[in-house]
PDB file of N, CA and C in Angstrom:
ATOM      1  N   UNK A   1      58.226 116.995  86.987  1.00  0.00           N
ATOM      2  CA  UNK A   1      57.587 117.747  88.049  1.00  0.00           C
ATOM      3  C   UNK A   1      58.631 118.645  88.703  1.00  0.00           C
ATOM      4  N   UNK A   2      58.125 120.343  88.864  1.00  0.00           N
ATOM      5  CA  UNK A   2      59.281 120.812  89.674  1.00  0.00           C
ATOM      6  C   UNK A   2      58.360 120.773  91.444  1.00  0.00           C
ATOM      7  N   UNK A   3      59.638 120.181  91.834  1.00  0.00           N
ATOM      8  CA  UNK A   3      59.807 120.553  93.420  1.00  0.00           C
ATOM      9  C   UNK A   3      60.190 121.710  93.770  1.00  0.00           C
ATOM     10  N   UNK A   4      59.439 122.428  94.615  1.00  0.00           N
ATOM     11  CA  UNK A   4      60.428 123.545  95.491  1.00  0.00           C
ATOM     12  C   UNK A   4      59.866 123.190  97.290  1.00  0.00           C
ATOM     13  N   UNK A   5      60.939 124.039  97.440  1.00  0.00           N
ATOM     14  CA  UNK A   5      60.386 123.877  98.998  1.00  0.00           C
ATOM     15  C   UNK A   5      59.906 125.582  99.097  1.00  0.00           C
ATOM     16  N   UNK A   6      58.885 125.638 100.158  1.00  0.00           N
ATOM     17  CA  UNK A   6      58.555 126.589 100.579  1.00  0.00           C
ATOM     18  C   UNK A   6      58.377 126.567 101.924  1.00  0.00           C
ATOM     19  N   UNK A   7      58.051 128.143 102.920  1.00  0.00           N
ATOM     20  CA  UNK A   7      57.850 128.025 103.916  1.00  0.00           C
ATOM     21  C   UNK A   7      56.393 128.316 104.619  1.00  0.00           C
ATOM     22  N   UNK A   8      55.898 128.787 105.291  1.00  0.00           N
ATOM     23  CA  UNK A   8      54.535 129.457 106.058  1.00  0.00           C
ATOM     24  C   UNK A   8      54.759 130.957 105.772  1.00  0.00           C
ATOM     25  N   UNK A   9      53.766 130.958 104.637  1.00  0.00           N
ATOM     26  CA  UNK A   9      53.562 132.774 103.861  1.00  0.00           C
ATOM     27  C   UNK A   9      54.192 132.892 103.293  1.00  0.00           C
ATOM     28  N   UNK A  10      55.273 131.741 102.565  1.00  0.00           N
ATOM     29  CA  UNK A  10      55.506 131.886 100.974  1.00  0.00           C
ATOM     30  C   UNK A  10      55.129 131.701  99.991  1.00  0.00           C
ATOM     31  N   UNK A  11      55.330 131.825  98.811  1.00  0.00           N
ATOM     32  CA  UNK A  11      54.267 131.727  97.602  1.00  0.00           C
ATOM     33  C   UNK A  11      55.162 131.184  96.510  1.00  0.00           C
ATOM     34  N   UNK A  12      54.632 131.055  95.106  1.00  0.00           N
ATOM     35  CA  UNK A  12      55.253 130.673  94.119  1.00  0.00           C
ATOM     36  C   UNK A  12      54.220 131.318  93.215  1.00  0.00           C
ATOM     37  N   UNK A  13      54.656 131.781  92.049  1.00  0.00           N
ATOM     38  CA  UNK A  13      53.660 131.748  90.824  1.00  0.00           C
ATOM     39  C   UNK A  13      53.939 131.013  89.909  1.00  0.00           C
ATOM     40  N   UNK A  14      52.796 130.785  89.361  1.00  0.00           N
ATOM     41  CA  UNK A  14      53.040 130.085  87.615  1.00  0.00           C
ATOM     42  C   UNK A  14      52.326 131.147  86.585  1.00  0.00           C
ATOM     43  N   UNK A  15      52.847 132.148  86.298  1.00  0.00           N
ATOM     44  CA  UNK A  15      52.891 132.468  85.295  1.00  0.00           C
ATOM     45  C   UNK A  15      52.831 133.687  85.752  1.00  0.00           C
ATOM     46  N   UNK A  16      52.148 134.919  85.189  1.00  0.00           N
ATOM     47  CA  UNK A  16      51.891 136.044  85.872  1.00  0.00           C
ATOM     48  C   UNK A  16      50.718 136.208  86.714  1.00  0.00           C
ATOM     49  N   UNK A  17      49.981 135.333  86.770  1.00  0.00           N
ATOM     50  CA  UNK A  17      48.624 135.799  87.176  1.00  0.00           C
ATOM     51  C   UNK A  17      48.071 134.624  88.110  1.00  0.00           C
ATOM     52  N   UNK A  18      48.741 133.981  88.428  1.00  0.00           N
ATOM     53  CA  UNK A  18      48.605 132.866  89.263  1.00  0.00           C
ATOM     54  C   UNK A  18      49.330 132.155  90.776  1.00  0.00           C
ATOM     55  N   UNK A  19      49.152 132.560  92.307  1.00  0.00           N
ATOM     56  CA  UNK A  19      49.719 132.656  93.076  1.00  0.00           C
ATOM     57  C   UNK A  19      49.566 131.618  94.000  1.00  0.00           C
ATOM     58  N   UNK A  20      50.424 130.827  94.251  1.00  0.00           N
ATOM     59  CA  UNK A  20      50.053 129.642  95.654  1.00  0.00           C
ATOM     60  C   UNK A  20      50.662 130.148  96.558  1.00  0.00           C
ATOM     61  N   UNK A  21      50.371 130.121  98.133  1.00  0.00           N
ATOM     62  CA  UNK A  21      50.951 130.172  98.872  1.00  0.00           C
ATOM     63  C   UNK A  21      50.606 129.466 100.058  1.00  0.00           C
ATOM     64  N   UNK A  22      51.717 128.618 100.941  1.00  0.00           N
ATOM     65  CA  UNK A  22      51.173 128.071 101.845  1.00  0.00           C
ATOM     66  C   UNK A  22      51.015 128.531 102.879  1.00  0.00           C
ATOM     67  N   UNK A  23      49.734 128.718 103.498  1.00  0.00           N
ATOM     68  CA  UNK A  23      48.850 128.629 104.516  1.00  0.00           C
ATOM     69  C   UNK A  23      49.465 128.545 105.924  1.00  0.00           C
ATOM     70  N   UNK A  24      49.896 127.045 105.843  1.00  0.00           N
ATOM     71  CA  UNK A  24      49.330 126.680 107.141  1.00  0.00           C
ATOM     72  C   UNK A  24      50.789 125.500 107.232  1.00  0.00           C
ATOM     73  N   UNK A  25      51.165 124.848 107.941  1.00  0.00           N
ATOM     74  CA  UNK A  25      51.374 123.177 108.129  1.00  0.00           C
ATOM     75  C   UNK A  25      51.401 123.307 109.456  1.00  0.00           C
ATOM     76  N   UNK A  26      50.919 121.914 109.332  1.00  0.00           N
ATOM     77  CA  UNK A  26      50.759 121.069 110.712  1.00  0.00           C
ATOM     78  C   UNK A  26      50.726 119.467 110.245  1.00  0.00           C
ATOM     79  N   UNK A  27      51.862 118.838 110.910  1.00  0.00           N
ATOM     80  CA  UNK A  27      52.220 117.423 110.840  1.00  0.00           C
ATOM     81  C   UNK A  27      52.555 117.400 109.439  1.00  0.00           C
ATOM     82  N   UNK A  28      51.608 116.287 108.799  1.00  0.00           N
ATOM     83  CA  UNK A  28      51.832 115.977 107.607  1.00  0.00           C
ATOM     84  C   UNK A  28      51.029 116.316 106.454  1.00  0.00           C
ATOM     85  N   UNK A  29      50.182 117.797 107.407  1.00  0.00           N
ATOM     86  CA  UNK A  29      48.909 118.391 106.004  1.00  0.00           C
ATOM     87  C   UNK A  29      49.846 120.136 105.887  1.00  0.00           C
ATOM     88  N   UNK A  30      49.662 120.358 104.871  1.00  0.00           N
ATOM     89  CA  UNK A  30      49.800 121.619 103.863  1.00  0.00           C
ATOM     90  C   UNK A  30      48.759 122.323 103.841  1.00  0.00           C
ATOM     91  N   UNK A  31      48.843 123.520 103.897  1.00  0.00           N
ATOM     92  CA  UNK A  31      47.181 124.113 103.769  1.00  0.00           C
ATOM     93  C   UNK A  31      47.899 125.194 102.669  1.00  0.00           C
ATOM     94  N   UNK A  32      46.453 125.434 101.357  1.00  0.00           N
ATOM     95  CA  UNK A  32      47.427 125.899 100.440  1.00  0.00           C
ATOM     96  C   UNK A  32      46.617 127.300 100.060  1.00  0.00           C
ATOM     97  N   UNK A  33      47.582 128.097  99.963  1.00  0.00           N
ATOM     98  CA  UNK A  33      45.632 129.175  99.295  1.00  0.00           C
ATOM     99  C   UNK A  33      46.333 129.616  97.213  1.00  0.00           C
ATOM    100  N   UNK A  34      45.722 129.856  97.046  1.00  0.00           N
ATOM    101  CA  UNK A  34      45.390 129.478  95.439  1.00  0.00           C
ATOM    102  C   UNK A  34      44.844 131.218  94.931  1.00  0.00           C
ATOM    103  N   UNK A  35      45.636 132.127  94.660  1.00  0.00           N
ATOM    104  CA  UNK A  35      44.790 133.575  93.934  1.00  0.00           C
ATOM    105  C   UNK A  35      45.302 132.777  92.331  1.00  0.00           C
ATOM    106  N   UNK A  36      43.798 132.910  91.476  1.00  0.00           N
ATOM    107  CA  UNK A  36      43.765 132.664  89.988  1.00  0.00           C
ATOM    108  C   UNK A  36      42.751 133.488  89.564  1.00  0.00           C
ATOM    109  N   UNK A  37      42.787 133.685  88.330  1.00  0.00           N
ATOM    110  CA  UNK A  37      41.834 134.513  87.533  1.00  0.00           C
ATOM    111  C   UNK A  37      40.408 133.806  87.574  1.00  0.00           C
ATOM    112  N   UNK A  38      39.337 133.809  87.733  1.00  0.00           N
ATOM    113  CA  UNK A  38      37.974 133.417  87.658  1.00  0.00           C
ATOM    114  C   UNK A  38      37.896 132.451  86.708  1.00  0.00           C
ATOM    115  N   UNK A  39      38.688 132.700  85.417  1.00  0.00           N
ATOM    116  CA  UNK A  39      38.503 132.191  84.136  1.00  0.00           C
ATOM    117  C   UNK A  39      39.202 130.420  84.561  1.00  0.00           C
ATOM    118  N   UNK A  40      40.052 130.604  85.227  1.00  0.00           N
ATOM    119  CA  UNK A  40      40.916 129.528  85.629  1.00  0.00           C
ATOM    120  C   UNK A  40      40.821 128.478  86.410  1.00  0.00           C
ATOM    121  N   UNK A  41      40.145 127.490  86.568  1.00  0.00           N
ATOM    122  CA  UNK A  41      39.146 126.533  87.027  1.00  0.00           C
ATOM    123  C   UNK A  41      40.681 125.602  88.056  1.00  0.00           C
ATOM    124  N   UNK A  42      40.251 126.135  89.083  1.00  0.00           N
ATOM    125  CA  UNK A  42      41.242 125.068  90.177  1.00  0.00           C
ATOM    126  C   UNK A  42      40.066 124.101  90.840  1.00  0.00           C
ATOM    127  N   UNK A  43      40.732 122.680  90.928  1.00  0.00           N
ATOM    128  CA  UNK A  43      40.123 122.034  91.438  1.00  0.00           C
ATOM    129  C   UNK A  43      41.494 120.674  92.453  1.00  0.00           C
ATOM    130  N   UNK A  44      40.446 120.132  93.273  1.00  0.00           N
ATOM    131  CA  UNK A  44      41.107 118.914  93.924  1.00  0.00           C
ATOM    132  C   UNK A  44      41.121 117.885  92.978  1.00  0.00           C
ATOM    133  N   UNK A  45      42.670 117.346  93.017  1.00  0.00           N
ATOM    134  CA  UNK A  45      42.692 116.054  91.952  1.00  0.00           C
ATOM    135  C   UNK A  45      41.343 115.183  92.173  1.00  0.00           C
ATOM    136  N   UNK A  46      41.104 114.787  92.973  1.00  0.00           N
ATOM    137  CA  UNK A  46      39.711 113.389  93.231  1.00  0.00           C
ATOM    138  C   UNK A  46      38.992 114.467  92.380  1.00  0.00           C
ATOM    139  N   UNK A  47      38.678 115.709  92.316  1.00  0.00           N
ATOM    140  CA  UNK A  47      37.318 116.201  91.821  1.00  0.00           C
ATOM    141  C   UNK A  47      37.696 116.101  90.485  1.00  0.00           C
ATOM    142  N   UNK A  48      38.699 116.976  90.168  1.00  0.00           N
ATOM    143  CA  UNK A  48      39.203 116.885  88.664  1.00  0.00           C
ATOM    144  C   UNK A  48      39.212 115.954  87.921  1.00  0.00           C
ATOM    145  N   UNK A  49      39.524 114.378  88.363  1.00  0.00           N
ATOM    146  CA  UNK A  49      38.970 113.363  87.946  1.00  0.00           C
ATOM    147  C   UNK A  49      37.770 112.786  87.586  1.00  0.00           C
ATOM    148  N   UNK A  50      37.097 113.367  88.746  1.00  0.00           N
ATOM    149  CA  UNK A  50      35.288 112.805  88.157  1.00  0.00           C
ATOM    150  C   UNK A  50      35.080 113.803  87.671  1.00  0.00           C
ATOM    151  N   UNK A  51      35.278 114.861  87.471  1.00  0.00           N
ATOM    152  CA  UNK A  51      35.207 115.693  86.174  1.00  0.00           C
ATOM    153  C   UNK A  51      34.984 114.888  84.954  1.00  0.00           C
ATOM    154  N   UNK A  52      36.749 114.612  85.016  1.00  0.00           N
ATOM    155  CA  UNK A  52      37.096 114.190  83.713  1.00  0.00           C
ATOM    156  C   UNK A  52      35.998 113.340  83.204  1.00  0.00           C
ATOM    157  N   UNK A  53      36.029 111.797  84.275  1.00  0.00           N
ATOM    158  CA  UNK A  53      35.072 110.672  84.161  1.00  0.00           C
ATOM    159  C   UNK A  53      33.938 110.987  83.870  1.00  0.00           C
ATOM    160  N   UNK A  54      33.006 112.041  84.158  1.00  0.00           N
ATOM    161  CA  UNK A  54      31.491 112.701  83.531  1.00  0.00           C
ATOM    162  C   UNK A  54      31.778 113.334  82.341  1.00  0.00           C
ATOM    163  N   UNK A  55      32.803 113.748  82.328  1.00  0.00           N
ATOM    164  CA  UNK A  55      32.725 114.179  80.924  1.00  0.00           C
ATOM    165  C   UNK A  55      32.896 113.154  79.547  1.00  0.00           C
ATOM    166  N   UNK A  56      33.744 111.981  80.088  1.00  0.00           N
ATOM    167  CA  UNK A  56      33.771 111.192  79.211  1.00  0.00           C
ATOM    168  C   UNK A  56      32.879 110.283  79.115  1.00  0.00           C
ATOM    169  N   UNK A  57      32.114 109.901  80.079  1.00  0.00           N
ATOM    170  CA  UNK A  57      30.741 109.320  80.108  1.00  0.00           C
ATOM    171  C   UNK A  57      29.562 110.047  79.177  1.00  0.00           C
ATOM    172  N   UNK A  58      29.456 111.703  79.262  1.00  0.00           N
ATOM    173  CA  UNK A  58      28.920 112.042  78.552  1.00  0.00           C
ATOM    174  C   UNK A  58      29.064 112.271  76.890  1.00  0.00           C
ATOM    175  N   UNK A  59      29.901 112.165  76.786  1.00  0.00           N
ATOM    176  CA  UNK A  59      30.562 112.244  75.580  1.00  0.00           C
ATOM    177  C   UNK A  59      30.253 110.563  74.489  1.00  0.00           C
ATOM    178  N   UNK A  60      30.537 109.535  75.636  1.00  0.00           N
ATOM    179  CA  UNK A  60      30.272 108.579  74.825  1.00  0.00           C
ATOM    180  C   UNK A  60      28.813 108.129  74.537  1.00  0.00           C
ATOM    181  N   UNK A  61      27.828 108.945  75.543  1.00  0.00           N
ATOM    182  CA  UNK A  61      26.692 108.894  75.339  1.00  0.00           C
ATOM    183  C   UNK A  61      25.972 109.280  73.983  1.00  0.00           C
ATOM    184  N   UNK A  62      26.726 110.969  73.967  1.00  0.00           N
ATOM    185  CA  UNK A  62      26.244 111.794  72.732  1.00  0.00           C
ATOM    186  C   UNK A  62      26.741 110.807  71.073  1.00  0.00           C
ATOM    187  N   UNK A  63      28.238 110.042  71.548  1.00  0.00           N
ATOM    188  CA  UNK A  63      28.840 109.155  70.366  1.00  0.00           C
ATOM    189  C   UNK A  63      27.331 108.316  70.187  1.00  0.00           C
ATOM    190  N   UNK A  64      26.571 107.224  71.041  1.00  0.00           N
ATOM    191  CA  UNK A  64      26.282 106.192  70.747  1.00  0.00           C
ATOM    192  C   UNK A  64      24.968 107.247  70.029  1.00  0.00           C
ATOM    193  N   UNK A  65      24.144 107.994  70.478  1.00  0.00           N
ATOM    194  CA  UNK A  65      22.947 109.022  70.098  1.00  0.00           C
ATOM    195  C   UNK A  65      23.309 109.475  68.759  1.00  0.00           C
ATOM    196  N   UNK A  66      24.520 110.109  68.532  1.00  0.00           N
ATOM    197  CA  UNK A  66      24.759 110.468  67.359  1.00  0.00           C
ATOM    198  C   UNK A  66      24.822 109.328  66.190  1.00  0.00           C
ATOM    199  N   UNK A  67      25.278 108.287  66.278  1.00  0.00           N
ATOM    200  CA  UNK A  67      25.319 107.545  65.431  1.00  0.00           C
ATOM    201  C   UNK A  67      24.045 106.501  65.233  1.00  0.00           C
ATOM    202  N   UNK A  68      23.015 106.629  66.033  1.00  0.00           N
ATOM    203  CA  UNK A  68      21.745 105.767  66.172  1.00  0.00           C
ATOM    204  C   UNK A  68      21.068 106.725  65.161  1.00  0.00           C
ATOM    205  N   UNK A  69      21.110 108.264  65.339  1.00  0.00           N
ATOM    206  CA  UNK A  69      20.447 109.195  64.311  1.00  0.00           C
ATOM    207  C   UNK A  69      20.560 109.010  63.323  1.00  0.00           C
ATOM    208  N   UNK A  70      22.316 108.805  62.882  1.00  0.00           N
ATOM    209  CA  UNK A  70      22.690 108.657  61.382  1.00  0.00           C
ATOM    210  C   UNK A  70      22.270 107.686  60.217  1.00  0.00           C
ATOM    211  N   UNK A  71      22.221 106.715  61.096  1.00  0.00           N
ATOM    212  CA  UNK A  71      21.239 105.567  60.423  1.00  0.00           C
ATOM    213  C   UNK A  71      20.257 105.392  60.477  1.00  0.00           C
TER     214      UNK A  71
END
């Protein structure tokens, strides 16, 4: 993982087309703002996770369907 430090209205990119910059702090919250291409799906870890988890739920669904057909 890289660490950097930043300050209030600095930024970082990852790559060319992708900009964080923080917002805001107060105490112990970060406020972050995020410019990405449309194509580029940002999400909150908790969400990104049940993402994941529906997707793999669905997936093992289509496994058990697919193989009830085959036979």
């Amino acid at each position: 993982m890289l660490v950097l430090t930043r300050k209030r209205d600095e930024s970082i990119f990852i790559g060319d087309d992708i900009r964080i910059t923080v917002v805001d702090v107060r105490g112990d919250q970060v406020k972050i703002g995020i410019d990405a291409p449309r194509h580029v799906p940002v999400h909150r870890e908790e969400v990104y996770k049940e993402i994941q988890e529906e997707a793999r739920q669905a997936d093992a669904g289509t496994d058990t369907e697919e193989s009830v057909v085959r036979y």
